[in-house]
Protein backbone atom coordinates (compact mmCIF):
# COMPACT_ATOMS: atom_id res chain seq x y z
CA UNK A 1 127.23 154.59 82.85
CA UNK A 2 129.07 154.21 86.22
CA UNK A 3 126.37 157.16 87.40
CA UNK A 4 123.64 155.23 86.54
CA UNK A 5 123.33 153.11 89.10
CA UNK A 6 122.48 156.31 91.74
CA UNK A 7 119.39 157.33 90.15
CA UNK A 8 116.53 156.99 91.76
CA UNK A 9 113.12 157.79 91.64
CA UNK A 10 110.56 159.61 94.19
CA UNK A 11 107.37 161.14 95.22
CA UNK A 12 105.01 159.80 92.29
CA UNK A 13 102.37 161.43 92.41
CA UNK A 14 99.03 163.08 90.80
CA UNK A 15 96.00 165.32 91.63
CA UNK A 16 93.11 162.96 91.35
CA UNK A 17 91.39 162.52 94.39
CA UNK A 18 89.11 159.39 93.37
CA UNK A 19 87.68 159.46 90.37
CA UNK A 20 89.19 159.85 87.01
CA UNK A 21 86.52 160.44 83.88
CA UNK A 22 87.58 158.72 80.59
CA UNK A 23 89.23 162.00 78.64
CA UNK A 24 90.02 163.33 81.55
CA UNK A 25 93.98 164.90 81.92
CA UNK A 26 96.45 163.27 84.63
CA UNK A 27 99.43 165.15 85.32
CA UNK A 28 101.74 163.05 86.91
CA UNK A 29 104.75 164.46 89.11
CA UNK A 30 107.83 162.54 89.78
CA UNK A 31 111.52 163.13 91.30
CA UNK A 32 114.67 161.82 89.86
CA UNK A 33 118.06 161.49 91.28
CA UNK A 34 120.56 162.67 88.86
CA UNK A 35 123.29 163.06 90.83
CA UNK A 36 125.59 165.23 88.27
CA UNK A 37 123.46 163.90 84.66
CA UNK A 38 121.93 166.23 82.71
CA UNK A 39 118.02 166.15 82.15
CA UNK A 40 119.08 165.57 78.56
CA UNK A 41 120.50 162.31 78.82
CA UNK A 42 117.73 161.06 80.60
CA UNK A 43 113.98 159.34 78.95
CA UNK A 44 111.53 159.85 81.76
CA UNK A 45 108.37 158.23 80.65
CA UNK A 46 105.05 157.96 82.32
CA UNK A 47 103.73 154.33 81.87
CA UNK A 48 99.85 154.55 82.50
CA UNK A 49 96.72 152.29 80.91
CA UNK A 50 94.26 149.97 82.75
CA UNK A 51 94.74 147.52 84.69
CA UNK A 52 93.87 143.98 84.50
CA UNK A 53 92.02 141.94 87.58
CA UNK A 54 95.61 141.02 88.85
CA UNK A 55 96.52 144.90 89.53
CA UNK A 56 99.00 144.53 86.26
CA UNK A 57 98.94 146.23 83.21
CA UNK A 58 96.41 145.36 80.54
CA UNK A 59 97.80 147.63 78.16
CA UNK A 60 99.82 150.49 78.17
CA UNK A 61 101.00 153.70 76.54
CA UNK A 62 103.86 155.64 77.24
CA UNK A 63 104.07 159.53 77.77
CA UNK A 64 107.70 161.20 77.76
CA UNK A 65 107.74 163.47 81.36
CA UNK A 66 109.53 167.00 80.96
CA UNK A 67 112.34 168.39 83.61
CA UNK A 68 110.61 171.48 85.27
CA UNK A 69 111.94 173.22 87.91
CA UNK A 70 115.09 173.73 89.07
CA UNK A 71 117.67 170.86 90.24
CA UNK A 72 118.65 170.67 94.14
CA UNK A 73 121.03 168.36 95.77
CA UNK A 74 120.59 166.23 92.39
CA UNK A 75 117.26 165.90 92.38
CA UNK A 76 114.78 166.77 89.27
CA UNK A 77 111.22 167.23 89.12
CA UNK A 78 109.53 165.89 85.92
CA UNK A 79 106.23 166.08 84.83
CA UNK A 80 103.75 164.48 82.50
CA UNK A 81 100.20 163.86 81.30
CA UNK A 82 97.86 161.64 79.86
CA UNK A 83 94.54 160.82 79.47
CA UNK A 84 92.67 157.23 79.95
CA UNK A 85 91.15 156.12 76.55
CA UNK A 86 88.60 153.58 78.69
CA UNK A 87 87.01 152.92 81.40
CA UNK A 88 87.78 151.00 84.84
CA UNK A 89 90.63 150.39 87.32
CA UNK A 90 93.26 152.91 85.77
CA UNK A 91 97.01 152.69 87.14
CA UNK A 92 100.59 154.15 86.38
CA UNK A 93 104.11 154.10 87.22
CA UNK A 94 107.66 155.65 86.50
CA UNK A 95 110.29 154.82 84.64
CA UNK A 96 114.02 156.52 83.59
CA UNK A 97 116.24 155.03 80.61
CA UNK A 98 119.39 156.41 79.89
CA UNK A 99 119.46 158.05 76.43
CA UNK A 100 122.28 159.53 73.90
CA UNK A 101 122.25 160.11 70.55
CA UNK A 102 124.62 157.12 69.82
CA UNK A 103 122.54 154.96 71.50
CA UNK A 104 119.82 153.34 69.35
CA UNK A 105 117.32 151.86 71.78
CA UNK A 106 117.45 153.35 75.48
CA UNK A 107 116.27 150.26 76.36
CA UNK A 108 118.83 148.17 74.82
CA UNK A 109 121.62 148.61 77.64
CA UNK A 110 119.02 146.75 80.28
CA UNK A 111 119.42 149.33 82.88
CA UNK A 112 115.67 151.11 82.83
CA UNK A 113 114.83 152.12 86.80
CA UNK A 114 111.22 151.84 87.63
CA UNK A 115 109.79 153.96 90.62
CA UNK A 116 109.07 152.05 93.83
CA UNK A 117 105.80 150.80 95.13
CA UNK A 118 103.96 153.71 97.34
């Protein structure tokens, strides 16, 4: 897990102008720093639902994001989509776990990185 503590994630982002419908698809893009880890031992989740008057989370669900493209200077794109089950202030984020199949809960170890504030 010494390599964990590079990664990093970038560039957030999404297609939606404005407005997003209830039903209506979000792709979400993100980059990850990897360094030398494969894709595979990486969960990359999208963690999207609406948000509550204080800008945080209400609820949420949790979409696993895909590696796409191909790797340069350590650096992954992943995508994702999902689509908003209600109406009102909608928000979402990033977030990278380390996973193996020894492992029982990625979450277990503590070390989840979240994406930065744009």
């Amino acid at each position: 897990m010494t390599k964990w503590s590079g990664v990093q994630i970038r560039n957030v982002r999404s297609r939606v102008e404005d407005t997003l419908h209830v039903g209506d698809s979000l792709r979400v893009e993100a980059e990850l720093y990897l360094d030398d880890i494969a894709a595979e031992h990486v969960l990359v989740q999208l963690y999207a639902g609406p948000l509550a008057q204080d800008g945080s989370f209400a609820h949420r669900q949790l979409t696993v994001m895909a590696p796409e493209g191909e790797r340069r200077d350590g650096w992954q794109l992943f995508s994702g989509s999902t689509r908003p089950a209600e109406a009102g202030r909608f928000g979402f984020t990033v977030r990278a776990a380390p996973v193996h199949p020894l492992l029982a809960d990625p979450h277990s170890l503590g070390l989840i990185r979240w994406a930065s504030p744009a």
